[in-house]
C-alpha atoms as a PDB file:
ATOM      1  CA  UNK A   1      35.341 -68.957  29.582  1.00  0.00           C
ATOM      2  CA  UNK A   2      37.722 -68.476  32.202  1.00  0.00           C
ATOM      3  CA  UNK A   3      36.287 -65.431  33.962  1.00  0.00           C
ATOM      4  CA  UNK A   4      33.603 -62.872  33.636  1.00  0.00           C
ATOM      5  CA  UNK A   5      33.008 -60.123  31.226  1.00  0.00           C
ATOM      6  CA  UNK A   6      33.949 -57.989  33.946  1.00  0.00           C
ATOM      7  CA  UNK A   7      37.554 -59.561  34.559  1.00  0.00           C
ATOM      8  CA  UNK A   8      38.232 -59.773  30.893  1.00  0.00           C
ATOM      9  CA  UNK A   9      37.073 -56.187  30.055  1.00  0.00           C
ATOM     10  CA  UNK A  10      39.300 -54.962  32.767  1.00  0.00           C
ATOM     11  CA  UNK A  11      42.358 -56.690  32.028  1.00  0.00           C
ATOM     12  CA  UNK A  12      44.672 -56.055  29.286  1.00  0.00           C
ATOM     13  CA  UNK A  13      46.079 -58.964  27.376  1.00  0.00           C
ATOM     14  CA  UNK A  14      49.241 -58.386  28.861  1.00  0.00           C
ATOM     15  CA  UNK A  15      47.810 -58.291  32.147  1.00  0.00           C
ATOM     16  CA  UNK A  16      45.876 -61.907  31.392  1.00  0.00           C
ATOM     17  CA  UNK A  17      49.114 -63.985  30.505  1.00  0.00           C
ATOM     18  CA  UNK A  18      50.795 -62.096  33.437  1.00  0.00           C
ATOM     19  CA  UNK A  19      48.153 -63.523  35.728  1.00  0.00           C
ATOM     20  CA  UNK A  20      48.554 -67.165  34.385  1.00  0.00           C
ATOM     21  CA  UNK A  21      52.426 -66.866  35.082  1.00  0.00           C
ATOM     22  CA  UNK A  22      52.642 -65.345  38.000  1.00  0.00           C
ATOM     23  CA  UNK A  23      50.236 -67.388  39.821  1.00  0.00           C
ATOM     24  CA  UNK A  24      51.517 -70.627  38.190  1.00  0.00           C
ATOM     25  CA  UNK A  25      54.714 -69.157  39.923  1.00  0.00           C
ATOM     26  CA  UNK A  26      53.240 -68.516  42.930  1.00  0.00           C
ATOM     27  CA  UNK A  27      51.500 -72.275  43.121  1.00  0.00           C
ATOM     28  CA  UNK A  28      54.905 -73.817  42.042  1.00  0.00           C
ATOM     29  CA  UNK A  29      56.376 -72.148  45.634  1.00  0.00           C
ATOM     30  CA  UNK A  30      54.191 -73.441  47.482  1.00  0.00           C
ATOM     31  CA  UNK A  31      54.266 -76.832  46.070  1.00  0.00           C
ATOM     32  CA  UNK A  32      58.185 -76.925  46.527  1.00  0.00           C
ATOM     33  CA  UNK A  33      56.974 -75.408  50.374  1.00  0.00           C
ATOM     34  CA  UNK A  34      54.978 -78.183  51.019  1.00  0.00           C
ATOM     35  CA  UNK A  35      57.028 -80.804  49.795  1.00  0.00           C
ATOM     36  CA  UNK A  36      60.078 -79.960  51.787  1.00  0.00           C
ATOM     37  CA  UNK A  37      57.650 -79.893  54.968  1.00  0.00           C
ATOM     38  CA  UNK A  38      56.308 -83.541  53.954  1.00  0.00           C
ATOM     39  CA  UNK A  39      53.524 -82.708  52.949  1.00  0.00           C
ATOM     40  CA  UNK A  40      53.118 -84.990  49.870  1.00  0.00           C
ATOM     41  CA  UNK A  41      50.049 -84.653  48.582  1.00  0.00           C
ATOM     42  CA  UNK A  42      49.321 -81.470  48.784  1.00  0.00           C
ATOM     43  CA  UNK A  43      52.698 -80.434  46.761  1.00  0.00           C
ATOM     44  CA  UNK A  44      51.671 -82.685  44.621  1.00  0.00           C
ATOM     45  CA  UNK A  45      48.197 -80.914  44.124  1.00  0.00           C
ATOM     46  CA  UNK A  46      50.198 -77.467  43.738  1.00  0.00           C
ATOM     47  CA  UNK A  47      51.959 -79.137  41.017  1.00  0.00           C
ATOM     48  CA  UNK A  48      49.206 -79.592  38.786  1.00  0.00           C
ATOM     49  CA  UNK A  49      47.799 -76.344  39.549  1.00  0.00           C
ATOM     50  CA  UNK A  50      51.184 -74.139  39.025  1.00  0.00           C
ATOM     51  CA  UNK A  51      51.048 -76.957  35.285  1.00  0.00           C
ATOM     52  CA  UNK A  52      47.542 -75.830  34.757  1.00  0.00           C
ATOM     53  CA  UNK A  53      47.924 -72.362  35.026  1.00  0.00           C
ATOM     54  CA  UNK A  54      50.458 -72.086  32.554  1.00  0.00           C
ATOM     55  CA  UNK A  55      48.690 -74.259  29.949  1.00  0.00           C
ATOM     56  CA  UNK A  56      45.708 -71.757  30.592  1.00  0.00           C
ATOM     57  CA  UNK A  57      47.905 -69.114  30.002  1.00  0.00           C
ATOM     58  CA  UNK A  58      49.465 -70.722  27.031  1.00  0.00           C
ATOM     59  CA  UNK A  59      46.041 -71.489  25.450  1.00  0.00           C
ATOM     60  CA  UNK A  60      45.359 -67.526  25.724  1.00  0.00           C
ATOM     61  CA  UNK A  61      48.667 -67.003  24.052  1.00  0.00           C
ATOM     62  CA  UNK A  62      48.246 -69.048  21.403  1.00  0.00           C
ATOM     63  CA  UNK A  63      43.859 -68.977  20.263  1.00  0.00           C
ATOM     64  CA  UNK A  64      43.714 -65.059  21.667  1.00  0.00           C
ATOM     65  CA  UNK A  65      40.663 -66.851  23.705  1.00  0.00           C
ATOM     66  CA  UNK A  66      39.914 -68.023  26.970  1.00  0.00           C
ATOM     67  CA  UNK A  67      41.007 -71.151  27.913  1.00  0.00           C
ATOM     68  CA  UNK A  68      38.495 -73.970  29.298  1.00  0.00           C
ATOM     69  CA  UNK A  69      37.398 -74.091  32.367  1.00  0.00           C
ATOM     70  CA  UNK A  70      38.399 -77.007  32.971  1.00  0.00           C
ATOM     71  CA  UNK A  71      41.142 -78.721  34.876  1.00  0.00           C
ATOM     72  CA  UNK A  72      42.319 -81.949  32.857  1.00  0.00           C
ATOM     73  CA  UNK A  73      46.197 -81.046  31.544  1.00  0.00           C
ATOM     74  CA  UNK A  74      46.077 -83.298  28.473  1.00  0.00           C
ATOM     75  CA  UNK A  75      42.907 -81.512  27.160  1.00  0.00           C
ATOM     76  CA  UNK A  76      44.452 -78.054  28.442  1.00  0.00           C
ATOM     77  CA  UNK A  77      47.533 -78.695  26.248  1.00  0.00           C
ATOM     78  CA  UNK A  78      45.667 -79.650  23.382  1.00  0.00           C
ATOM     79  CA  UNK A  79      44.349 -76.659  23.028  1.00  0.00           C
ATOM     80  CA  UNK A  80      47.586 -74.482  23.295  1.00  0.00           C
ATOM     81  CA  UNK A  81      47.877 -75.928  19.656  1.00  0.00           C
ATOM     82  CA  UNK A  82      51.907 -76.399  20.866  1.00  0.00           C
ATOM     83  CA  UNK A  83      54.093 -79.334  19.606  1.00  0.00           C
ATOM     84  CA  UNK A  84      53.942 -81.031  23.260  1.00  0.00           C
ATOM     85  CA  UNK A  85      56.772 -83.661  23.734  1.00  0.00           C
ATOM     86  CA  UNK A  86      55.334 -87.239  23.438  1.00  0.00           C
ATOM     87  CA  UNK A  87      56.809 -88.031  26.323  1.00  0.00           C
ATOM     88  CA  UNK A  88      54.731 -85.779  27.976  1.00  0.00           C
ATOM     89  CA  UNK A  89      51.766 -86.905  27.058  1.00  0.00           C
ATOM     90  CA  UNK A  90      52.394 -90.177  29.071  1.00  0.00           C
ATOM     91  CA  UNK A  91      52.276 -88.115  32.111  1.00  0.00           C
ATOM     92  CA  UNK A  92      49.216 -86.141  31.804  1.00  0.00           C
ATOM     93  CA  UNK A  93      46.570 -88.968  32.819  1.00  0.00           C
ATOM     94  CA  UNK A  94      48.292 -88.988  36.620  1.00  0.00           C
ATOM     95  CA  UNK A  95      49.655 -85.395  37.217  1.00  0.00           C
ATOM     96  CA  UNK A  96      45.684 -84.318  36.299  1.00  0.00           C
ATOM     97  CA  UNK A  97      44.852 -87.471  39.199  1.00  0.00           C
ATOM     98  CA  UNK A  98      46.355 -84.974  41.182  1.00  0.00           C
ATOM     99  CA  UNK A  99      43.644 -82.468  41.197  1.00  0.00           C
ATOM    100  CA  UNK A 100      41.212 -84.700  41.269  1.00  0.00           C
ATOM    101  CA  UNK A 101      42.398 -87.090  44.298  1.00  0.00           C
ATOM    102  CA  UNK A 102      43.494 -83.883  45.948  1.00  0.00           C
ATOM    103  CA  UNK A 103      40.118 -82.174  46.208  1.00  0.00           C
ATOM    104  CA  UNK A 104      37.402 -84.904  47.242  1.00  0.00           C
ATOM    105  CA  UNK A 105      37.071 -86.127  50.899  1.00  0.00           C
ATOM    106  CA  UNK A 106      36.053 -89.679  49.338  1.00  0.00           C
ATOM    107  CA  UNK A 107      39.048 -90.282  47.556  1.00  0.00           C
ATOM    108  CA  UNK A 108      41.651 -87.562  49.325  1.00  0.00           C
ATOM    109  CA  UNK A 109      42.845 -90.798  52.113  1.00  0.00           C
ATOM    110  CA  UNK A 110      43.532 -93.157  48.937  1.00  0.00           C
ATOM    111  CA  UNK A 111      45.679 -89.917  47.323  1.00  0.00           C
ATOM    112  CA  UNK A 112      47.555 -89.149  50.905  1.00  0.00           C
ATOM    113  CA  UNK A 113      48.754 -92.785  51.107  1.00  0.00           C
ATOM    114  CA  UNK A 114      49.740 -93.236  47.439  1.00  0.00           C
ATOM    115  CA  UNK A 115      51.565 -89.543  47.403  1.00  0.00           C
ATOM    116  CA  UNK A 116      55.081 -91.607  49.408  1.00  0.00           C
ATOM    117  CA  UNK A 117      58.203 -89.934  49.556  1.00  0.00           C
ATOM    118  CA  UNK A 118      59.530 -91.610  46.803  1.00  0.00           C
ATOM    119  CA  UNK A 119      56.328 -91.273  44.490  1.00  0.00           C
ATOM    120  CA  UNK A 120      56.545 -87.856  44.923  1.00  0.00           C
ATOM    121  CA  UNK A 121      60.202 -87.034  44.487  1.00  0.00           C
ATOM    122  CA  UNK A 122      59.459 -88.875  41.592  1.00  0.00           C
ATOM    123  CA  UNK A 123      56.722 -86.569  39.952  1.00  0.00           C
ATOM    124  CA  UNK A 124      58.430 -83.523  41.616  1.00  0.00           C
ATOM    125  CA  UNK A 125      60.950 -83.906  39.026  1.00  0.00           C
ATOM    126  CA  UNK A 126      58.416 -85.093  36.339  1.00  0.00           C
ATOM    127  CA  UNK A 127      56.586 -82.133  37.114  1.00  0.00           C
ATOM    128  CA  UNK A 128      59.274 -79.535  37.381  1.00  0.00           C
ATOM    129  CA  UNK A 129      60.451 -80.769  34.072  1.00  0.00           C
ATOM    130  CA  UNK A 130      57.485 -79.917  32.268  1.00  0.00           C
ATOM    131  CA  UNK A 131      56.797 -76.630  34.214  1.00  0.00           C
ATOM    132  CA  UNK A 132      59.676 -75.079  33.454  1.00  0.00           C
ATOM    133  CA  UNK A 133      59.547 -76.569  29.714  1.00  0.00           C
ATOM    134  CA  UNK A 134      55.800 -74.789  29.499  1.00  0.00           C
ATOM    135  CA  UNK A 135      57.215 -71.386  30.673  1.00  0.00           C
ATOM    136  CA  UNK A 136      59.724 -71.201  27.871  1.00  0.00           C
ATOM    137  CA  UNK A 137      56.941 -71.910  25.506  1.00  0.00           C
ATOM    138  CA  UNK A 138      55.645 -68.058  26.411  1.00  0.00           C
END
């Protein structure tokens, strides 16, 4: 489950999917932030979490039940049960990388030097593609 009893008992449905957008929103800004301030990797990292969010949200839309807690995008938009472009589905494998290289000391150095200008502007767009695609899904 995605939260406790207690957050879930609290919060309308409504309120849920509202949380799932907004913050998806939220981490979106700040991955734009940090990219114009070169700061690759970590927009990069913002990326998949603002992508994540609103599969999680989508997954709550969709089963009316918590989404996993877990952080892997293909798996997340599996379970929204949504008619995902194929073409997505190619880029799933490195945008959840992402999270992954992001968060761990051991392999954060490997991330930083991979996450170039170019690489990045790349999956910017990649990314901002598919966000904005996911929100219209709602």
């Amino acid at each position: 489950m995605y939260s406790t009893c207690y957050t879930i008992c609290i919060m309308s449905p409504q309120d849920i999917i509202k949380y799932w957008q907004d913050t998806a929103a939220e981490d979106w800004a700040t991955a734009e932030s940090l990219f114009e301030t070169n700061h690759f990797s970590n927009a990069l990292f913002f990326c998949h979490l603002s992508i994540e969010k609103l599969l999680k949200g989508l997954v709550y839309v969709k089963t009316n039940e918590p989404p996993l807690r877990i952080h892997n995008i293909e798996k997340l938009a599996q379970e929204t049960r949504l008619s995902v472009p194929t073409e997505y589905h190619l880029y799933f494998d490195e945008i959840t990388s992402w999270n992954m290289e992001a968060r761990y000391d051991s392999i954060k150095r490997e991330f930083y030097t991979k996450a170039t200008k170019q690489y990045s502007q790349r999956w910017m767009k990649i990314a901002k593609e598919i966000f904005l695609w996911l929100k219209k899904q709602y």
